[in-house]
N, C-alpha and C. Protein backbone atom coordinates (compact mmCIF):
# COMPACT_ATOMS: atom_id res chain seq x y z
N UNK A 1 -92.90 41.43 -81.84
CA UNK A 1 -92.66 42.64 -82.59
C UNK A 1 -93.02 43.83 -81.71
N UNK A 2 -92.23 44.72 -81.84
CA UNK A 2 -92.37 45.87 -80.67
C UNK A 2 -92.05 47.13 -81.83
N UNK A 3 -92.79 47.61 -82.08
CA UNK A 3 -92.72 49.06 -82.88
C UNK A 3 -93.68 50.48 -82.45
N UNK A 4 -93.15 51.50 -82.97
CA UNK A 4 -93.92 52.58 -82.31
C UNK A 4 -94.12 53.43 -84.16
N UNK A 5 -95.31 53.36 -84.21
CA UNK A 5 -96.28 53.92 -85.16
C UNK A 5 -95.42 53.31 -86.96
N UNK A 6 -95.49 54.06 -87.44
CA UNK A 6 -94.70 53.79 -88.98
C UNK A 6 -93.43 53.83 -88.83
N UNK A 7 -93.06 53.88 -87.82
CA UNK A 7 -91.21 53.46 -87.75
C UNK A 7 -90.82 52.55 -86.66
N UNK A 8 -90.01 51.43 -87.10
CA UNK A 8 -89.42 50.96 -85.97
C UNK A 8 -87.40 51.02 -86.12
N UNK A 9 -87.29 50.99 -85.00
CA UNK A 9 -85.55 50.99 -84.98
C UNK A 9 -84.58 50.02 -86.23
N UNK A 10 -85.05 48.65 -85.58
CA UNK A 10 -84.77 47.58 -86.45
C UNK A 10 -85.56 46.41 -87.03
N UNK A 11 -85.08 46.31 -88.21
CA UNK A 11 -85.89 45.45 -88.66
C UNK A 11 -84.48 43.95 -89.18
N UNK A 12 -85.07 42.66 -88.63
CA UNK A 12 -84.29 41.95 -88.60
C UNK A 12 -85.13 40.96 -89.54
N UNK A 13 -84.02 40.53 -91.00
CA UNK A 13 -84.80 39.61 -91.72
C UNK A 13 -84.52 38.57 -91.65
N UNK A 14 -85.48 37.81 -91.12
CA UNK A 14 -85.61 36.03 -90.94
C UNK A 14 -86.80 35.88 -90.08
N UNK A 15 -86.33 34.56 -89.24
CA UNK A 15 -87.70 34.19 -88.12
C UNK A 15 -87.37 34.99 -86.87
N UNK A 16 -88.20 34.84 -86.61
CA UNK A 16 -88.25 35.42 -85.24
C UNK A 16 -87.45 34.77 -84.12
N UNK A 17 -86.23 35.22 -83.22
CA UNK A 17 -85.18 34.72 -82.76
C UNK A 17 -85.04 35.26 -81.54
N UNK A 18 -85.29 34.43 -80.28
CA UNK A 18 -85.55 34.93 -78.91
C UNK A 18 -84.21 35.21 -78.58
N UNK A 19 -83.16 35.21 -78.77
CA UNK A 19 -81.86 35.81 -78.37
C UNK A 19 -81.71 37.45 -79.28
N UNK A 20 -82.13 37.63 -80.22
CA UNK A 20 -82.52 38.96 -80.52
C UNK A 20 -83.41 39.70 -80.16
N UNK A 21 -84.81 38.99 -79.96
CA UNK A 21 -85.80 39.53 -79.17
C UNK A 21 -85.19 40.15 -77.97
N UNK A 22 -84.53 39.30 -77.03
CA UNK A 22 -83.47 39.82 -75.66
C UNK A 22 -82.85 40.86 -76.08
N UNK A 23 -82.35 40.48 -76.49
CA UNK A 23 -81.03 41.78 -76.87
C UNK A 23 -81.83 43.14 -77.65
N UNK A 24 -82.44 43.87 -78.33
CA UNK A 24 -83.57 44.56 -78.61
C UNK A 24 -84.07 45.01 -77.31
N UNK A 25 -85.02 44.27 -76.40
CA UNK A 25 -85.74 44.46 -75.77
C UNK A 25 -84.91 45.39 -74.55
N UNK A 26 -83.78 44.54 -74.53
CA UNK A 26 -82.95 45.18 -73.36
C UNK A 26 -82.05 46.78 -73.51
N UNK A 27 -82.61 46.81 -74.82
CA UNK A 27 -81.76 48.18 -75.60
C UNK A 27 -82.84 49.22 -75.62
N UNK A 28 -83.79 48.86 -75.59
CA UNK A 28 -85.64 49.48 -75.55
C UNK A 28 -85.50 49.77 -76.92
N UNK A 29 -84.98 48.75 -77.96
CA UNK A 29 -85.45 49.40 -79.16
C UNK A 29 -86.16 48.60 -80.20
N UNK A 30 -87.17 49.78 -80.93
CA UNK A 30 -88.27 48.74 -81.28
C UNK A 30 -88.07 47.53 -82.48
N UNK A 31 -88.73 47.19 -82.40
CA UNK A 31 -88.04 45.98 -83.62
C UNK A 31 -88.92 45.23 -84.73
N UNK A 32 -88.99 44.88 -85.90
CA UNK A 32 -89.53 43.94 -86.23
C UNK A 32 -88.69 42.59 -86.90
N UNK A 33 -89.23 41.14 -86.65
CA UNK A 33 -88.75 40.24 -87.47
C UNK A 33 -89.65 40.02 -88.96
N UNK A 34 -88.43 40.14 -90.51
CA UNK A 34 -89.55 40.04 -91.35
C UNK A 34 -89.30 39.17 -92.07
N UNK A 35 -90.06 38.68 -92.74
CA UNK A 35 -90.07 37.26 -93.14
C UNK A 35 -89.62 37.56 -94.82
N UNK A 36 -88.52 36.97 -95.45
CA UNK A 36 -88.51 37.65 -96.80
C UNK A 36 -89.46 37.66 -97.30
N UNK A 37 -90.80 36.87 -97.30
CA UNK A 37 -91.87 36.75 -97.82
C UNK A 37 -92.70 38.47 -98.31
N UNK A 38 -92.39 39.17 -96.96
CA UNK A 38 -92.83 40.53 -96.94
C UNK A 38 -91.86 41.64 -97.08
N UNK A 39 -90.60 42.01 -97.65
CA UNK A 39 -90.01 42.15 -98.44
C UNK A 39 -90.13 42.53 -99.48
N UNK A 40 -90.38 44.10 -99.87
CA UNK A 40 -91.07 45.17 -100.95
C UNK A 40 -92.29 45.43 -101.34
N UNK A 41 -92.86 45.21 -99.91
CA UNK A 41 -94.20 45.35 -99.37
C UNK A 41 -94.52 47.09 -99.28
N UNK A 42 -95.09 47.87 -99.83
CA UNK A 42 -95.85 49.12 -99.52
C UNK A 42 -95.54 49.64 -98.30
N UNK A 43 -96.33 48.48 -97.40
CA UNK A 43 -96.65 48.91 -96.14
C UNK A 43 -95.94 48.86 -94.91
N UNK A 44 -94.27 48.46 -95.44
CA UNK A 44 -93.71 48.32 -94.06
C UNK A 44 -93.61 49.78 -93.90
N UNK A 45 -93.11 49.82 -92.56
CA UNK A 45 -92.57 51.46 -91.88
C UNK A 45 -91.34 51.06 -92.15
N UNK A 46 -90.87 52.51 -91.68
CA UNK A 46 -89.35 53.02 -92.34
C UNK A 46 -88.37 52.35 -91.10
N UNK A 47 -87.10 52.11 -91.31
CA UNK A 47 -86.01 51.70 -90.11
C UNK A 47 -85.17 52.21 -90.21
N UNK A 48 -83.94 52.36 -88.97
CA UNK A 48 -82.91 53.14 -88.75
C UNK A 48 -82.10 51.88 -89.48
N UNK A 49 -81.97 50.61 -89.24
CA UNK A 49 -80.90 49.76 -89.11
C UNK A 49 -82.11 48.53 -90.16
N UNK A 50 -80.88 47.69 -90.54
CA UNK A 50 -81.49 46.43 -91.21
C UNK A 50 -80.75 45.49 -90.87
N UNK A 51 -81.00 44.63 -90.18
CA UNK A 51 -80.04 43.00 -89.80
C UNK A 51 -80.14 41.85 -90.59
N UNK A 52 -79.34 41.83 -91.34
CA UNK A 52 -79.49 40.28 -92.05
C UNK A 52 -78.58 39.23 -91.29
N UNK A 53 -79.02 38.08 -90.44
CA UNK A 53 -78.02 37.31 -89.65
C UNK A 53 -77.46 36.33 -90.80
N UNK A 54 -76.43 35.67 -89.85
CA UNK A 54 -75.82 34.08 -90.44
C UNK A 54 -76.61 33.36 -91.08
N UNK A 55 -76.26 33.24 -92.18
CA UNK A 55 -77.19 31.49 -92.92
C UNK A 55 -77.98 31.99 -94.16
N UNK A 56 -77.71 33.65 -94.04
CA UNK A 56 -79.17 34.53 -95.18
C UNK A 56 -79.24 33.41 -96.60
N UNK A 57 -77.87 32.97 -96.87
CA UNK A 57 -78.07 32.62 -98.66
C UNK A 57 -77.97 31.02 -98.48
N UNK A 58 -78.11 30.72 -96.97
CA UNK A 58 -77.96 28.81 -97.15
C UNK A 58 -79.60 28.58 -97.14
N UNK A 59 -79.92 27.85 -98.07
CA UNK A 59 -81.12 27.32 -98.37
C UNK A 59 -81.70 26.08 -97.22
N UNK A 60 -80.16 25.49 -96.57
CA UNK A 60 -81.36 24.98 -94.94
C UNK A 60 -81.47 25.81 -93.99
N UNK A 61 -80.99 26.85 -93.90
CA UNK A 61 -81.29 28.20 -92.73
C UNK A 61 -82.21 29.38 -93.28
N UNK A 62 -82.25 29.51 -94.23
CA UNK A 62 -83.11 30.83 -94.74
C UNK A 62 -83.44 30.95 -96.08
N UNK A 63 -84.28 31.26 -96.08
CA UNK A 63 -85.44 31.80 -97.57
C UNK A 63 -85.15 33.30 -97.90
N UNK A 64 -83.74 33.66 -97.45
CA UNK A 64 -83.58 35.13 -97.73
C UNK A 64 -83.01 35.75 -99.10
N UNK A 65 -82.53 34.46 -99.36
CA UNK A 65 -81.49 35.44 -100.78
C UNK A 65 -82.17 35.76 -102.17
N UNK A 66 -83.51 34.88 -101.91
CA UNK A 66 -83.97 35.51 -103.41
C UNK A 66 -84.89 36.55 -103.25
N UNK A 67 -85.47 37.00 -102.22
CA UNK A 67 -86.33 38.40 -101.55
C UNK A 67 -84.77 39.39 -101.90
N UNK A 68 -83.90 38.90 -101.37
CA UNK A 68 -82.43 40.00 -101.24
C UNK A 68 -82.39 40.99 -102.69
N UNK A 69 -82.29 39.30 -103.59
CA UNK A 69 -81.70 39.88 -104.48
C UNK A 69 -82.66 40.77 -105.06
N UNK A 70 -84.54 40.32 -105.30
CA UNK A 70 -85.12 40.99 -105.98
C UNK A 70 -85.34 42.43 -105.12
N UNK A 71 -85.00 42.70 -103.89
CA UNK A 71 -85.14 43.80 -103.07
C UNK A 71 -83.63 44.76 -103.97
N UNK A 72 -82.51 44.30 -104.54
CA UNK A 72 -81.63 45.03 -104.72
C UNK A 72 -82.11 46.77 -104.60
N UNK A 73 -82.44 47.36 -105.51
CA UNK A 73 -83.13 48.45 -105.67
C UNK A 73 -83.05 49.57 -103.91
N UNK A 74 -84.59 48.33 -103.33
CA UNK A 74 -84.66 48.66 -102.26
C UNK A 74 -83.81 49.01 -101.01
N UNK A 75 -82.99 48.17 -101.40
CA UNK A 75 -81.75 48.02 -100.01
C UNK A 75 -81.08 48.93 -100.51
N UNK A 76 -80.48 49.35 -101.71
CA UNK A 76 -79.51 50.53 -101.93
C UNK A 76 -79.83 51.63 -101.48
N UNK A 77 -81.46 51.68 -101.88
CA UNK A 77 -82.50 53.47 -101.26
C UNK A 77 -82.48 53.40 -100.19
N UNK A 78 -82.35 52.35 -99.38
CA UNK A 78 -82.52 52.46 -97.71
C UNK A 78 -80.91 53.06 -97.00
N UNK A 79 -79.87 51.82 -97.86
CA UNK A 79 -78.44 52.61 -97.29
C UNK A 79 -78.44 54.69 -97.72
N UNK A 80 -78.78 54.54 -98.95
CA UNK A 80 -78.30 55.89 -99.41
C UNK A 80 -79.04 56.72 -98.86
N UNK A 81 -80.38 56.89 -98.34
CA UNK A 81 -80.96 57.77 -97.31
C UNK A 81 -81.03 57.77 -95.88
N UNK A 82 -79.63 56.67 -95.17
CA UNK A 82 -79.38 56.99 -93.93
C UNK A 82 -79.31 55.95 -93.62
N UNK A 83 -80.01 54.96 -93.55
CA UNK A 83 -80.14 53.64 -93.42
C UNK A 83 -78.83 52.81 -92.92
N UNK A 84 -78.66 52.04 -91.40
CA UNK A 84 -77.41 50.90 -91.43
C UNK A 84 -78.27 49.72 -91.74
N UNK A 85 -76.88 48.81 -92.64
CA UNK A 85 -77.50 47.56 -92.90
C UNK A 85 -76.19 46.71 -92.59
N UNK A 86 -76.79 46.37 -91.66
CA UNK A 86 -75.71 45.16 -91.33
C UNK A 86 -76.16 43.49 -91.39
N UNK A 87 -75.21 43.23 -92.35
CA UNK A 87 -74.98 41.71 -93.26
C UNK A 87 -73.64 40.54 -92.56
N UNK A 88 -74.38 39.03 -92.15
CA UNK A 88 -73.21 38.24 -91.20
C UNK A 88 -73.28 37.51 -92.62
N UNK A 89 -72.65 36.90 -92.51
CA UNK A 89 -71.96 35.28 -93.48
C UNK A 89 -73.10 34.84 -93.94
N UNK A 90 -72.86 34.32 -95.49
CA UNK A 90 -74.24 33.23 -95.74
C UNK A 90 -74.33 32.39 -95.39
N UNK A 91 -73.08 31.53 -94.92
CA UNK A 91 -72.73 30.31 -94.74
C UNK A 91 -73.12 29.30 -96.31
N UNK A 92 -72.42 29.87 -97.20
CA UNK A 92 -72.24 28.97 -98.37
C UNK A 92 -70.88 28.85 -98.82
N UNK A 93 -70.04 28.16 -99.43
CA UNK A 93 -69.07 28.20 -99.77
C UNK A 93 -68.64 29.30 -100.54
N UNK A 94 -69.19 30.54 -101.12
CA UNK A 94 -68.96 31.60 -101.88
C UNK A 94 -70.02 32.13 -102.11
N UNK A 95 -69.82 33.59 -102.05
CA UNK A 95 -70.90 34.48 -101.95
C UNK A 95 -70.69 35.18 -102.48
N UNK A 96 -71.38 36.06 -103.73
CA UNK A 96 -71.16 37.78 -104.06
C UNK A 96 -72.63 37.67 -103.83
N UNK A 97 -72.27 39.27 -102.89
CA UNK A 97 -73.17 40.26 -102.28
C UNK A 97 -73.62 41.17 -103.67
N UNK A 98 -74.11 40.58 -104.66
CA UNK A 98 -74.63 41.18 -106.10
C UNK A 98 -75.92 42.17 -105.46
N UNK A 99 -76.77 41.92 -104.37
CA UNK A 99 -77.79 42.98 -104.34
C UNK A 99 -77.67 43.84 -103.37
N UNK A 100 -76.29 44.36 -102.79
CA UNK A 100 -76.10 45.23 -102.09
C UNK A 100 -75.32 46.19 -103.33
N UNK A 101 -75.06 47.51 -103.25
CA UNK A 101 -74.48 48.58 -103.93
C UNK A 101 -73.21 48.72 -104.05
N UNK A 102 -72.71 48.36 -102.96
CA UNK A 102 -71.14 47.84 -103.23
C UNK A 102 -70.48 46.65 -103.65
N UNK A 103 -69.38 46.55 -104.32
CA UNK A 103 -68.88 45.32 -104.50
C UNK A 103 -68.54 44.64 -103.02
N UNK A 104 -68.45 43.12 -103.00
CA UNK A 104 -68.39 42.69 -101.65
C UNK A 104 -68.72 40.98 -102.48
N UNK A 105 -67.39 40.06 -101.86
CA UNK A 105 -67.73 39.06 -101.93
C UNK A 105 -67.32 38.15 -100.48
N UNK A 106 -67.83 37.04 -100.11
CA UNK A 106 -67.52 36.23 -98.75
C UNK A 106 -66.74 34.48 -99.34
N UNK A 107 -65.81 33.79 -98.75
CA UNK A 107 -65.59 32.76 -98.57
C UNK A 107 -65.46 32.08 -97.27
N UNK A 108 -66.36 30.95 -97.46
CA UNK A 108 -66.87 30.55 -96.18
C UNK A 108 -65.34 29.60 -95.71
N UNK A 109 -65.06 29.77 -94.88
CA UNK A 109 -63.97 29.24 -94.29
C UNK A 109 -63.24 29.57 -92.42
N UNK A 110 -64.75 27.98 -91.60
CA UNK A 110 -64.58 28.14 -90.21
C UNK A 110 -62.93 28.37 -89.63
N UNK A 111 -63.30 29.56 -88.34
CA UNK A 111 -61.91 29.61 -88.28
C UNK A 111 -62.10 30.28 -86.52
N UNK A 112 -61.16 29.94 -85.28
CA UNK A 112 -61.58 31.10 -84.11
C UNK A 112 -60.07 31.69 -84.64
N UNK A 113 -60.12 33.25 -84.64
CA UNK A 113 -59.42 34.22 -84.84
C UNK A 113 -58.91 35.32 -83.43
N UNK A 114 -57.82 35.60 -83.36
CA UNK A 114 -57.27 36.45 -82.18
C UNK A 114 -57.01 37.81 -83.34
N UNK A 115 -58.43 38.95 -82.69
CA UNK A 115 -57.72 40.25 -83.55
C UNK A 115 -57.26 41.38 -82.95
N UNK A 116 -56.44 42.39 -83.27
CA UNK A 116 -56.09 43.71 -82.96
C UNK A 116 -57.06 44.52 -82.22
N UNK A 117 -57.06 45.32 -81.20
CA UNK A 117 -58.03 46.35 -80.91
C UNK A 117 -58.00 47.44 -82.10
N UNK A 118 -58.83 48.05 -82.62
CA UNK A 118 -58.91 48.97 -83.75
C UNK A 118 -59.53 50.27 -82.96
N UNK A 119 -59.84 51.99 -83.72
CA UNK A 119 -59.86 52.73 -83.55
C UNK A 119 -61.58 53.21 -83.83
N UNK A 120 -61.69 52.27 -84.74
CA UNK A 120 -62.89 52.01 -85.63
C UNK A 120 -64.04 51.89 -85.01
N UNK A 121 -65.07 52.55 -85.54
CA UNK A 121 -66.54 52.68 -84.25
C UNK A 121 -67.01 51.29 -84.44
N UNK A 122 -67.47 51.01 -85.95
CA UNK A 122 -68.03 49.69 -85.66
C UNK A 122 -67.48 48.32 -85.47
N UNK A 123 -66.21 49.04 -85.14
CA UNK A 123 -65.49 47.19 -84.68
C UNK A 123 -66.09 46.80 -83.00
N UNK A 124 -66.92 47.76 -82.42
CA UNK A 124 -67.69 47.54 -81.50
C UNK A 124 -68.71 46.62 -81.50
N UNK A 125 -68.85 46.22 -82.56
CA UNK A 125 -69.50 44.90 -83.19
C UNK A 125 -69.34 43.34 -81.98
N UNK A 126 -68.21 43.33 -82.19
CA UNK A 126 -67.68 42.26 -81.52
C UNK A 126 -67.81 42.01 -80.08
N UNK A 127 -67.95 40.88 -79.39
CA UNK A 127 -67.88 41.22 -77.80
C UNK A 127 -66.45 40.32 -77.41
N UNK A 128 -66.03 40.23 -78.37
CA UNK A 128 -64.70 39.39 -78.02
C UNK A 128 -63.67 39.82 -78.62
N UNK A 129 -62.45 39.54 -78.34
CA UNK A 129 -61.23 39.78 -79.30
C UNK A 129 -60.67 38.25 -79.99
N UNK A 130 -61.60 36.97 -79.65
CA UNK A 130 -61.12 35.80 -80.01
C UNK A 130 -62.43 35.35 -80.87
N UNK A 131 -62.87 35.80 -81.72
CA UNK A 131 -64.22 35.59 -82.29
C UNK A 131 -64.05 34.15 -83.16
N UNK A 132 -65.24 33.44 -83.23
CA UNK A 132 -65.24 32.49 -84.38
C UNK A 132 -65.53 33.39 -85.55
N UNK A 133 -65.75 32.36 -86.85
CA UNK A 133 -65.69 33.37 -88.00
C UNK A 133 -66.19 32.13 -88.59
N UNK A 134 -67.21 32.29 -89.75
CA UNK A 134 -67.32 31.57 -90.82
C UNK A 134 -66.87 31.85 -91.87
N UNK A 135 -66.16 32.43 -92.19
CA UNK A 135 -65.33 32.76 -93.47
C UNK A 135 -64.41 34.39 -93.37
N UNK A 136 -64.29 34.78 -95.22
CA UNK A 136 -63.62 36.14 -94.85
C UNK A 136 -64.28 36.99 -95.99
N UNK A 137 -63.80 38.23 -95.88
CA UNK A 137 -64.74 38.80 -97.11
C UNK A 137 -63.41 39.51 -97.71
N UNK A 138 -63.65 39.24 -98.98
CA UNK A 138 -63.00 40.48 -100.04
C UNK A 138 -63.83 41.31 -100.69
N UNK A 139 -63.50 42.80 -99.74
CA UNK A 139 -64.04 44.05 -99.99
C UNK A 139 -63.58 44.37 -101.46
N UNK A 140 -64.74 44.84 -102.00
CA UNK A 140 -64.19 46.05 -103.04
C UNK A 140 -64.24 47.31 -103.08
N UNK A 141 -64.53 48.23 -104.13
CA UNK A 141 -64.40 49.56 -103.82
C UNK A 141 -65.29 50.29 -103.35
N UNK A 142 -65.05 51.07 -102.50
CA UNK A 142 -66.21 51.28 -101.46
C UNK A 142 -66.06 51.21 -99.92
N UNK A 143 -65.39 49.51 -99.87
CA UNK A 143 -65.71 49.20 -98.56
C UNK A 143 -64.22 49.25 -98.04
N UNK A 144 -64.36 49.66 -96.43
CA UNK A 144 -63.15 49.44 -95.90
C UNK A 144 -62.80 48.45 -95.06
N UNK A 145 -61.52 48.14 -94.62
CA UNK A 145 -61.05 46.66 -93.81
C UNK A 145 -61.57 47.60 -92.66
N UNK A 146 -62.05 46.98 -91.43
CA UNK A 146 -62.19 47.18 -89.90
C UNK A 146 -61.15 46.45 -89.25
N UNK A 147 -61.58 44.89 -89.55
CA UNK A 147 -61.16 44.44 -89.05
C UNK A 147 -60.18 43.13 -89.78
N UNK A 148 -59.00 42.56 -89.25
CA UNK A 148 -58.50 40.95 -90.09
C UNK A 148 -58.46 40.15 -89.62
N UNK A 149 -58.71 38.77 -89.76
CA UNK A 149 -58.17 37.57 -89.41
C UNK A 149 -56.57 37.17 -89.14
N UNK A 150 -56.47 35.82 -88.72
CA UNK A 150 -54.80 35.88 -88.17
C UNK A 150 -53.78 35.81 -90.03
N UNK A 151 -54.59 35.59 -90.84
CA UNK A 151 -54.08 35.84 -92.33
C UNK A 151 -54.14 37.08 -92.90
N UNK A 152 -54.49 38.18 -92.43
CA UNK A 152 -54.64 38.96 -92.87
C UNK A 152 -55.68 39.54 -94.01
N UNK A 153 -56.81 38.69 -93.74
CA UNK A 153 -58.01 38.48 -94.62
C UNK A 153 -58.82 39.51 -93.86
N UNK A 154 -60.01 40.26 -94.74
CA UNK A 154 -60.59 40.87 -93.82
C UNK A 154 -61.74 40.18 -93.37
N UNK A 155 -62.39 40.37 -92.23
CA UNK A 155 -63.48 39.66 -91.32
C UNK A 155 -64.22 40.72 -90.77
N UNK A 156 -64.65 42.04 -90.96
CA UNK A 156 -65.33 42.78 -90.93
C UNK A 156 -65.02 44.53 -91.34
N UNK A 157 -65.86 44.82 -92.23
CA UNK A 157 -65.64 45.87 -93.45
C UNK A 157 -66.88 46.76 -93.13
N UNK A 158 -66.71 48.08 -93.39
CA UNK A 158 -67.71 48.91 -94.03
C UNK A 158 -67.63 49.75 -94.88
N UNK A 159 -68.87 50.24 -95.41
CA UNK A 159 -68.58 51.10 -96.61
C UNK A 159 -69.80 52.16 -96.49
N UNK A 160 -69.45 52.98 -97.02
CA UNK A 160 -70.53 54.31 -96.77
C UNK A 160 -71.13 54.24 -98.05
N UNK A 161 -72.45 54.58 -98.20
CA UNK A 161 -72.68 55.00 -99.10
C UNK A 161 -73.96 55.55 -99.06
N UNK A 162 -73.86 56.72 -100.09
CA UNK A 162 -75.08 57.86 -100.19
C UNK A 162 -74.83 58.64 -98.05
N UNK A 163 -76.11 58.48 -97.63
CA UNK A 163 -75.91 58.89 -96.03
C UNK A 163 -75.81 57.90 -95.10
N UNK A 164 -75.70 56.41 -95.60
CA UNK A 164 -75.61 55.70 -94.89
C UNK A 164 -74.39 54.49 -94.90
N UNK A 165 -74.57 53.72 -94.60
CA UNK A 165 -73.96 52.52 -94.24
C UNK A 165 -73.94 51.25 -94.03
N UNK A 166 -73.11 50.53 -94.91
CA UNK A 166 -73.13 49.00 -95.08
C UNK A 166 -72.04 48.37 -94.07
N UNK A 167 -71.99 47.38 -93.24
CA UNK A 167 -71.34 46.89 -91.82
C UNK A 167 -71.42 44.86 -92.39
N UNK A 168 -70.94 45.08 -93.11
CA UNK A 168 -70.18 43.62 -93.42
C UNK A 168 -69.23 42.67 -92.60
N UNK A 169 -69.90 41.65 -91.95
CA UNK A 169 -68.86 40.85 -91.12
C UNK A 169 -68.92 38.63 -91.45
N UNK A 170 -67.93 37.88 -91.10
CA UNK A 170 -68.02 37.07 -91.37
C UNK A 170 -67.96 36.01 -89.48
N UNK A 171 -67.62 37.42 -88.75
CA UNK A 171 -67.34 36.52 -87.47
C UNK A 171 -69.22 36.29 -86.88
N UNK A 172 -69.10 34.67 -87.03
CA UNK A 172 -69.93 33.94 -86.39
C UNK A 172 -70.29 34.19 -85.42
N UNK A 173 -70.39 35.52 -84.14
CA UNK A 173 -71.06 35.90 -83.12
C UNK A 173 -72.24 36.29 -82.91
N UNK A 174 -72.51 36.78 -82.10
CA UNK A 174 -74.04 38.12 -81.80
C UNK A 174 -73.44 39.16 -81.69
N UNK A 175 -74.42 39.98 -82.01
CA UNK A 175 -73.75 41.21 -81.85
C UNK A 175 -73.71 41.93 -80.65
N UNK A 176 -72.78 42.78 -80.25
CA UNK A 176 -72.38 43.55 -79.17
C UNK A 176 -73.83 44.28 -78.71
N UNK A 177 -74.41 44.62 -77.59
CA UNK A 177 -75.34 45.53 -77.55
C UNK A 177 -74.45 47.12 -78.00
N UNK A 178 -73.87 46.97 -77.57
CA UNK A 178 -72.64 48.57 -78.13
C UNK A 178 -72.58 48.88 -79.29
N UNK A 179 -72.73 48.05 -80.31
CA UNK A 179 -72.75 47.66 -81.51
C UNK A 179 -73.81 48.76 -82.08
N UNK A 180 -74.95 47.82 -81.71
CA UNK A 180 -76.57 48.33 -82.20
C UNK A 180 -76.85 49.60 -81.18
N UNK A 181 -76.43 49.60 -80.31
CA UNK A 181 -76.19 51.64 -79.85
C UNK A 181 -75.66 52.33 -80.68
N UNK A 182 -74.22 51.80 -80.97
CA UNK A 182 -73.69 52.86 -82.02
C UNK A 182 -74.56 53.06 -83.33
N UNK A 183 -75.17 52.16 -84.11
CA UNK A 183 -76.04 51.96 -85.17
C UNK A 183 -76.88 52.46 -85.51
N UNK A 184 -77.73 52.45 -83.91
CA UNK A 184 -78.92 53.32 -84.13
C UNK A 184 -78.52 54.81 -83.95
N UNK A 185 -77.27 55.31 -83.39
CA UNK A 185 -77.26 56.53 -83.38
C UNK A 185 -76.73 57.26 -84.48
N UNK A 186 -76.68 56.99 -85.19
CA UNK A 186 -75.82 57.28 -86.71
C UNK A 186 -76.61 57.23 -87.60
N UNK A 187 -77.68 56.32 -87.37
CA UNK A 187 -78.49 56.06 -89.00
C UNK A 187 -79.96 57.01 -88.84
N UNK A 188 -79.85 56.93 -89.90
CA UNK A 188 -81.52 57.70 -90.28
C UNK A 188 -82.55 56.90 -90.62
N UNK A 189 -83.83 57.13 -90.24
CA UNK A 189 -85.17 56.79 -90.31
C UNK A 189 -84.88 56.31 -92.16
N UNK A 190 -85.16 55.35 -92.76
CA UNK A 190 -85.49 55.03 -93.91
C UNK A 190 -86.25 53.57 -94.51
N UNK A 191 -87.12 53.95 -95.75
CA UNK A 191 -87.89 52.75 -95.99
C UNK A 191 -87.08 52.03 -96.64
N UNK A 192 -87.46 50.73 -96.27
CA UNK A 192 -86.68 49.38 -97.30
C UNK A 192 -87.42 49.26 -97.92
């Protein structure tokens, strides 16, 4: 964990993951990994960005979705006062995103995809144009397509809301360091 006083850059919820640790470290930005356990805790400091990776709602990869859901509240105050929160696949066969503020549901369905170059800041997400994907998401109102699959499904969406921003994707990668540059420069200091 690398943070500087009551704020750190990002805060990434799960275990602690030495290929994010890298990638962070190499960006100089500060970070914490949090365990849902601590999750509407008083005492965290405030973050620019929130990472929820792959696996958040599968019960053999992560203990995240029931901190998620009872955080609802929280995660909306964090997007709407500046806050990016960027959300990968649960990896369950069907998902509604019920404790984020926007409508947003996922179907898990492995796939490697060839997509379009887009215009779009956060399709900088990606470090490939041939990404795997664990499924697709159907946006609702709110969110926009970024990006589609070779069906024309969308595979990574965002949606604004209040001063910030929700960054919804289903492609199975890491993220771009370009990505989390653009992220942190856009979002505002806010508590989860």
């Amino acid at each position: 964990m690398r943070n500087h006083g009551n704020m750190s850059d990002i805060a990434l919820i799960g275990e602690r993951n030495f290929l994010y640790e890298k990638l962070f470290e190499e960006l100089n930005a500060s970070f914490q990994f949090l365990s849902p356990a601590v999750l509407g805790s008083p005492f965290l400091p405030r973050y620019k960005m929130v990472m929820i990776p792959t696996g958040f709602a599968n019960p053999d990869y992560s203990r995240a979705l029931p901190a998620l859901e009872r955080m609802k509240s929280n995660i909306s105050d964090f997007v709407r006062k500046g806050g990016v929160l960027t959300v990968f696949g649960p990896m369950v066969p069907e998902h509604d995103y019920n404790w984020l503020p926007l409508p947003l549901r996922y179907v898990c369905e492995l796939s490697s995809q060839t997509v379009a170059p887009t215009e779009d800041e956060c399709a900088c997400l990606l470090c490939t144009s041939t990404p795997e994907c664990d499924g697709y998401l159907i946006a609702g109102e709110g969110f926009e397509t970024v990006l589609k699959d070779d069906k024309g499904r969308s595979i990574l969406v965002r949606g604004s809301y209040g001063e910030g921003l929700i960054v919804a994707t289903s492609v199975h990668e890491f993220p771009a360091a370009e990505y989390i540059k653009w992220a942190l420069g856009r979002a505002r200091p806010a508590k989860l």
